[in-house]
C-alpha atoms as a PDB file:
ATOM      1  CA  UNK A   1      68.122  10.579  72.773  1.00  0.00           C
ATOM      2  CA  UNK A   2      65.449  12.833  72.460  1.00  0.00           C
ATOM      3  CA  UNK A   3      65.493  12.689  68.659  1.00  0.00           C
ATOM      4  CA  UNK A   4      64.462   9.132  69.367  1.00  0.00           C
ATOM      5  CA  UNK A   5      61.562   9.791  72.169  1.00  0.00           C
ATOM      6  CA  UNK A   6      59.927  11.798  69.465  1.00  0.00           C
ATOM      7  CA  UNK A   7      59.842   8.738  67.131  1.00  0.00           C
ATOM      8  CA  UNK A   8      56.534   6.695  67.027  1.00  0.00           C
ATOM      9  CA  UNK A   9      57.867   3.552  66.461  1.00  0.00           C
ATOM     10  CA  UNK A  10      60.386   4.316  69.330  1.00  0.00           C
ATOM     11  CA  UNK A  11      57.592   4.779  71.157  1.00  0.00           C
ATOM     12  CA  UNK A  12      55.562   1.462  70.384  1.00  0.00           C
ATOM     13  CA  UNK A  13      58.868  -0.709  70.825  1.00  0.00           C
ATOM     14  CA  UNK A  14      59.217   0.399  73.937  1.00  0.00           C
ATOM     15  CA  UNK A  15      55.386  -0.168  75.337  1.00  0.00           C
ATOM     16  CA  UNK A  16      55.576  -3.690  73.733  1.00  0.00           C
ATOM     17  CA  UNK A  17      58.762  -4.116  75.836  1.00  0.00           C
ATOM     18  CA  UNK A  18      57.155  -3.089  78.713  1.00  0.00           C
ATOM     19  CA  UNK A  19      53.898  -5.279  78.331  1.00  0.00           C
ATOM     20  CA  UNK A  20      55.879  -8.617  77.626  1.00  0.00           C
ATOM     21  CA  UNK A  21      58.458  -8.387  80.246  1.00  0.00           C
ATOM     22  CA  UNK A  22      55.558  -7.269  82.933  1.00  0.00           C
ATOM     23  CA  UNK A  23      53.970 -10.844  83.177  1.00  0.00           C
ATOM     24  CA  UNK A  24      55.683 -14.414  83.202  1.00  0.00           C
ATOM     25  CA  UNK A  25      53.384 -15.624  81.149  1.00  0.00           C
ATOM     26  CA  UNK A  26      54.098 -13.223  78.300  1.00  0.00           C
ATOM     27  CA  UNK A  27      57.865 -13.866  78.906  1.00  0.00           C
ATOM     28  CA  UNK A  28      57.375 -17.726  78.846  1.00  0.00           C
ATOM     29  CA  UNK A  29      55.082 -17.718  76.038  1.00  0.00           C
ATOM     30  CA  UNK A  30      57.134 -15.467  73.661  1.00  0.00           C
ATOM     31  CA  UNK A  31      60.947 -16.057  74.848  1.00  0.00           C
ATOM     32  CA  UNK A  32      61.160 -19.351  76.893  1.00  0.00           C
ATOM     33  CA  UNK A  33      58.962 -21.870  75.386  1.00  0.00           C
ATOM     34  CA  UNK A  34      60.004 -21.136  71.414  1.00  0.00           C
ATOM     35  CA  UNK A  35      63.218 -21.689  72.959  1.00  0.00           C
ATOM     36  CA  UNK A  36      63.048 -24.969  74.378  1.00  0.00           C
ATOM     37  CA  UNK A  37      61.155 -26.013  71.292  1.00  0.00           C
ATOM     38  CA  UNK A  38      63.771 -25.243  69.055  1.00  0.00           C
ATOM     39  CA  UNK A  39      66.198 -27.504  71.775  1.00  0.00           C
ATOM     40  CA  UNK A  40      63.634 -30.306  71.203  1.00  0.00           C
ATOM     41  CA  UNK A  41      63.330 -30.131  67.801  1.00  0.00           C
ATOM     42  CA  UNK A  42      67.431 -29.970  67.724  1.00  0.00           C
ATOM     43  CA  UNK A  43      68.058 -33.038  69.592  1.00  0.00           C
ATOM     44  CA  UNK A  44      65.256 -34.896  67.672  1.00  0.00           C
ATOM     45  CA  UNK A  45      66.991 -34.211  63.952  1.00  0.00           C
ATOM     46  CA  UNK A  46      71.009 -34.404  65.751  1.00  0.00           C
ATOM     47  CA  UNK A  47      71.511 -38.032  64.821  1.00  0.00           C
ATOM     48  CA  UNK A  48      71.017 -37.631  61.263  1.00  0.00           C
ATOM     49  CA  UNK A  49      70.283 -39.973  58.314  1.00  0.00           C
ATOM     50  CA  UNK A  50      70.577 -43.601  59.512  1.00  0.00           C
ATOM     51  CA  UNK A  51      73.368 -45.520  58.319  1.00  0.00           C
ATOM     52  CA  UNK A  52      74.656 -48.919  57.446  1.00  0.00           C
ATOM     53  CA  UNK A  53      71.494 -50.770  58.477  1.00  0.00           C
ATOM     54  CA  UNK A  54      71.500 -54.592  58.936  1.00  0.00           C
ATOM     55  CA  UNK A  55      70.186 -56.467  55.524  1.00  0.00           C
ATOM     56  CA  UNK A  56      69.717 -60.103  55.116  1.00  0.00           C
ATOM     57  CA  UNK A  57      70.814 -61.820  51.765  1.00  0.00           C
ATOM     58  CA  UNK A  58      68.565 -65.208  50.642  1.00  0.00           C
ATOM     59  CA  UNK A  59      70.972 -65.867  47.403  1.00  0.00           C
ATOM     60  CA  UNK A  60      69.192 -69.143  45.569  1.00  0.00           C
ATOM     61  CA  UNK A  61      71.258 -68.356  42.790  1.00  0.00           C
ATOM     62  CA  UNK A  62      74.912 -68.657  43.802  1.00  0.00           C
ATOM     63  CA  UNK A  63      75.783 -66.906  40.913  1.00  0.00           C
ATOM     64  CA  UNK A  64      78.764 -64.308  39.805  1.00  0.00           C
ATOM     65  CA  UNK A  65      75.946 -62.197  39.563  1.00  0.00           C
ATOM     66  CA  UNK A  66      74.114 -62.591  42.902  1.00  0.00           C
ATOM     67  CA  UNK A  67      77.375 -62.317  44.416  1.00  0.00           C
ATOM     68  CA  UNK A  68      77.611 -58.630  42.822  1.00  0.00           C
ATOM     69  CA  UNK A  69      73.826 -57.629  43.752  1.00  0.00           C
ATOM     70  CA  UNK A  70      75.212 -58.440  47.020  1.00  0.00           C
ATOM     71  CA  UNK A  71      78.419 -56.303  47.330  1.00  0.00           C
ATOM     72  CA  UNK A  72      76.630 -53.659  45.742  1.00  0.00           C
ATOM     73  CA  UNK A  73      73.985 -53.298  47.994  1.00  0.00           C
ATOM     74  CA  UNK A  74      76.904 -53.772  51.018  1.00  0.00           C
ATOM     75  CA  UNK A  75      78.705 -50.848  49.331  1.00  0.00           C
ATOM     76  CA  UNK A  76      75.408 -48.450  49.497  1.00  0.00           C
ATOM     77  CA  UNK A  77      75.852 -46.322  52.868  1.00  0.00           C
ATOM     78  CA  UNK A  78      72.122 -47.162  54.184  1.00  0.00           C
ATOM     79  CA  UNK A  79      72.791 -50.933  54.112  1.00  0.00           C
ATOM     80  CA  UNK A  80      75.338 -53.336  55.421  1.00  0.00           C
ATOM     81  CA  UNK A  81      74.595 -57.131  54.322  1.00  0.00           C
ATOM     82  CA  UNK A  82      75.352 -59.198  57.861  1.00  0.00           C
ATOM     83  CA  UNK A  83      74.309 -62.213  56.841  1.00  0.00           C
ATOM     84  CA  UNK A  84      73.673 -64.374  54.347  1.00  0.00           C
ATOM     85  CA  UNK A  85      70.517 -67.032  55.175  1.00  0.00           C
ATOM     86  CA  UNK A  86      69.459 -70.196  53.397  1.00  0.00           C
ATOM     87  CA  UNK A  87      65.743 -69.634  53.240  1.00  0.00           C
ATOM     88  CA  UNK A  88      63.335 -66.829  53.375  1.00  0.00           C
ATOM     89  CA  UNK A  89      61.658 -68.023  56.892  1.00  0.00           C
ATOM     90  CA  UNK A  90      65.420 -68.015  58.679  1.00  0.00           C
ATOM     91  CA  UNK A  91      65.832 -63.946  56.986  1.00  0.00           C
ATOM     92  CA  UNK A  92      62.386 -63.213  58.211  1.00  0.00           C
ATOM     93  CA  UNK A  93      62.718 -65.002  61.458  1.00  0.00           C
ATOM     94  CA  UNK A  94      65.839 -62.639  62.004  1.00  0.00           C
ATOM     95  CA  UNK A  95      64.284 -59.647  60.969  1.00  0.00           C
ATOM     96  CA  UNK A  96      61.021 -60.383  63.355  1.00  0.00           C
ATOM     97  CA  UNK A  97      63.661 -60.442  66.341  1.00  0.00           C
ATOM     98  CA  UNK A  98      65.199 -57.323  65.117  1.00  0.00           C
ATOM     99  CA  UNK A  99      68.368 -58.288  64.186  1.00  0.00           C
ATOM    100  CA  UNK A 100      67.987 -57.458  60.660  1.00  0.00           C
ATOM    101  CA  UNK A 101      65.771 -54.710  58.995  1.00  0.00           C
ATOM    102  CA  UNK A 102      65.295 -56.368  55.677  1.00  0.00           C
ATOM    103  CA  UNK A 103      66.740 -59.013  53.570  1.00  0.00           C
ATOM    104  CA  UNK A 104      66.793 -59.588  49.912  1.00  0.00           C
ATOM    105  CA  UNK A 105      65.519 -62.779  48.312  1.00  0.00           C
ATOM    106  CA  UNK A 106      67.509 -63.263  45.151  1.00  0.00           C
ATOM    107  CA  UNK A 107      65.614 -66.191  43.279  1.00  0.00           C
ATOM    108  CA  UNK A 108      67.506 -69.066  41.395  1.00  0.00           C
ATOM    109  CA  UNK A 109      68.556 -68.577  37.635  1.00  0.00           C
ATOM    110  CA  UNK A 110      68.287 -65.022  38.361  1.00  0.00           C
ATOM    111  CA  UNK A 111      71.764 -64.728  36.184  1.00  0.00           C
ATOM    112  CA  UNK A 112      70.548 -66.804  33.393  1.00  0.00           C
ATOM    113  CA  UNK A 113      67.244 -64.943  33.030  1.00  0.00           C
ATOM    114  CA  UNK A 114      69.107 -61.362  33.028  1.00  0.00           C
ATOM    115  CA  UNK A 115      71.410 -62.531  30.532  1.00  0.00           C
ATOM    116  CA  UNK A 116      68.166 -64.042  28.592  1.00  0.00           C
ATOM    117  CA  UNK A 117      66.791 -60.617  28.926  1.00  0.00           C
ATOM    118  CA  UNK A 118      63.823 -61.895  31.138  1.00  0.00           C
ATOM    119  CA  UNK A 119      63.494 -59.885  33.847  1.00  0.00           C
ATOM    120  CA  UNK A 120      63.368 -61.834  37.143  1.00  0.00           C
ATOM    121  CA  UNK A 121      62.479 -60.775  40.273  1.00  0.00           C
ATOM    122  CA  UNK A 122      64.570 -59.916  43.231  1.00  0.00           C
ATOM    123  CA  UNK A 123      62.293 -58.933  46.006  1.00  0.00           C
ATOM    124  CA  UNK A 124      63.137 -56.534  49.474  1.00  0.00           C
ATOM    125  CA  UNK A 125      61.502 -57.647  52.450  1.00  0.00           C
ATOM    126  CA  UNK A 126      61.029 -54.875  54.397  1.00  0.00           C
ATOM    127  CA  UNK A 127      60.675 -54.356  58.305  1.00  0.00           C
ATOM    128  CA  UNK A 128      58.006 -51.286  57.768  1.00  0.00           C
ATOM    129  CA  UNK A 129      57.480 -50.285  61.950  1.00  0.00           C
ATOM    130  CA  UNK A 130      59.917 -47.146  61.489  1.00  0.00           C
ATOM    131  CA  UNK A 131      58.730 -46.157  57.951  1.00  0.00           C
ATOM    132  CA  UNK A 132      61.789 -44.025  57.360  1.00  0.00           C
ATOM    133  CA  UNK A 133      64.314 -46.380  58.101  1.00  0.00           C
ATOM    134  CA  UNK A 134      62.406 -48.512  55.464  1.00  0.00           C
ATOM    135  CA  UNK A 135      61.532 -46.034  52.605  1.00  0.00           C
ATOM    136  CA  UNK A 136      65.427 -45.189  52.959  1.00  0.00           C
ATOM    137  CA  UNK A 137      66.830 -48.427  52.308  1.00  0.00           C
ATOM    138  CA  UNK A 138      64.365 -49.631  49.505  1.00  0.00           C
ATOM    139  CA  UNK A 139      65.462 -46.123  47.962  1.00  0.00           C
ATOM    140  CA  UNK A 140      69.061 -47.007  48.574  1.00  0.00           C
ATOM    141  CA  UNK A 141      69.006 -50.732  47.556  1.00  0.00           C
ATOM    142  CA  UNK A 142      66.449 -49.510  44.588  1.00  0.00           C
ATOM    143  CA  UNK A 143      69.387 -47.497  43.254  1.00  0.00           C
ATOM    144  CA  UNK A 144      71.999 -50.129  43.463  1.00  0.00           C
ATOM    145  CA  UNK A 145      70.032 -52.374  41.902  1.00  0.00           C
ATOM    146  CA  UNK A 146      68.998 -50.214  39.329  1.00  0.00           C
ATOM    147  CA  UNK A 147      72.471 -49.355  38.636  1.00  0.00           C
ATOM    148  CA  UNK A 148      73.342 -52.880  38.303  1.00  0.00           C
ATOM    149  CA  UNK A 149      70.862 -52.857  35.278  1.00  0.00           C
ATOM    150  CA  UNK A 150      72.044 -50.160  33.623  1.00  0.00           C
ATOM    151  CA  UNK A 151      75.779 -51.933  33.727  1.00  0.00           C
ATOM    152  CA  UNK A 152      74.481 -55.186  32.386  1.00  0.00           C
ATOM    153  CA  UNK A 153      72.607 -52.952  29.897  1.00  0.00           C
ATOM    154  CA  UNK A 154      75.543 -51.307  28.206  1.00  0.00           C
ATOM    155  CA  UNK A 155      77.677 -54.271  28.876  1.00  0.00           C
ATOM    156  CA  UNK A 156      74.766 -56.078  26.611  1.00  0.00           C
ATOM    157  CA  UNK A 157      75.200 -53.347  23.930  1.00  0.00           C
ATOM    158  CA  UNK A 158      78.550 -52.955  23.716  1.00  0.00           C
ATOM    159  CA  UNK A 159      78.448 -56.962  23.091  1.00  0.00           C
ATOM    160  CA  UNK A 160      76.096 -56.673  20.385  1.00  0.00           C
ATOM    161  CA  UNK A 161      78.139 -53.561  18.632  1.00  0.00           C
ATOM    162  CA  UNK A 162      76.985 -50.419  19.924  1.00  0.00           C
ATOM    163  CA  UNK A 163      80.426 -48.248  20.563  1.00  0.00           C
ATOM    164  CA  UNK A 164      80.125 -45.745  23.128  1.00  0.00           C
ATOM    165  CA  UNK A 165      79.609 -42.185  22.777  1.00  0.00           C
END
């Protein structure tokens, strides 16, 4: 023990030791209140990435192909499609009372103009007051969709001759 009194930093440990556990407001400052912000900031981040939010489908097209946009974006774990609306003022009504957080509005001859190899356009109507919930489902219904393209791509190809790699 006395090999260790001799030793300076022995010597500072134990006067820094001294001076934080001789006033509460040292001890709160340096031991209890990094603790209970690292308990906040726990139970802020438990719950995790949000899953299988609500999604509206406005399908004008009726199509095969609409029909697969639609299980495609049910299949994605951020969205779940709960219901299926005739008109873009019935999705958006739902969404204003909350029951929905977006819908998709899938215009008519959308199948005929991918097949045409126009490129119509299938809008997400986004509730935007929570901003992540939001970004995270146009990224996940951005990837299904995008997906889907790439399928009718190579689908298009292989019709035309291309062999695979």
């Amino acid at each position: 023990m006395k090999q260790f009194e001799k030793n300076a930093f022995y010597r500072v440990f134990q006067r820094e030791i001294k001076r934080i556990t001789s006033e509460w407001v040292t001890i709160l400052s340096t031991l209890v209140f990094p603790l209970i912000a690292f308990l906040l900031i726990t139970a802020i981040f438990n719950t995790g990435v949000p899953r299988n939010l609500s999604v509206s489908v406005v399908d004008h097209d009726q199509s095969a192909l609409s029909r697969k946009i639609t299980r495609m974006i049910d299949a994605t774990s951020i969205a779940e499609v709960k219901q299926h609306c005739t008109s873009k003022e019935e999705a958006y009504n739902l969404m204003r009372k909350g029951q929905n957080r977006a819908f998709l509005y899938i215009p008519k001859n959308t199948e005929k103009d991918v097949y045409k190899s126009d490129a119509p356009e299938i809008v997400l109507y986004a509730d935007n007051t929570n901003l992540v919930t939001s970004g995270l489902l146009n990224k996940g219904i951005k990837t299904a969709l995008s997906t889907l393209s790439i399928q009718i791509k190579v689908q298009t190809l292989l019709k035309k001759g291309f062999s695979q790699p």
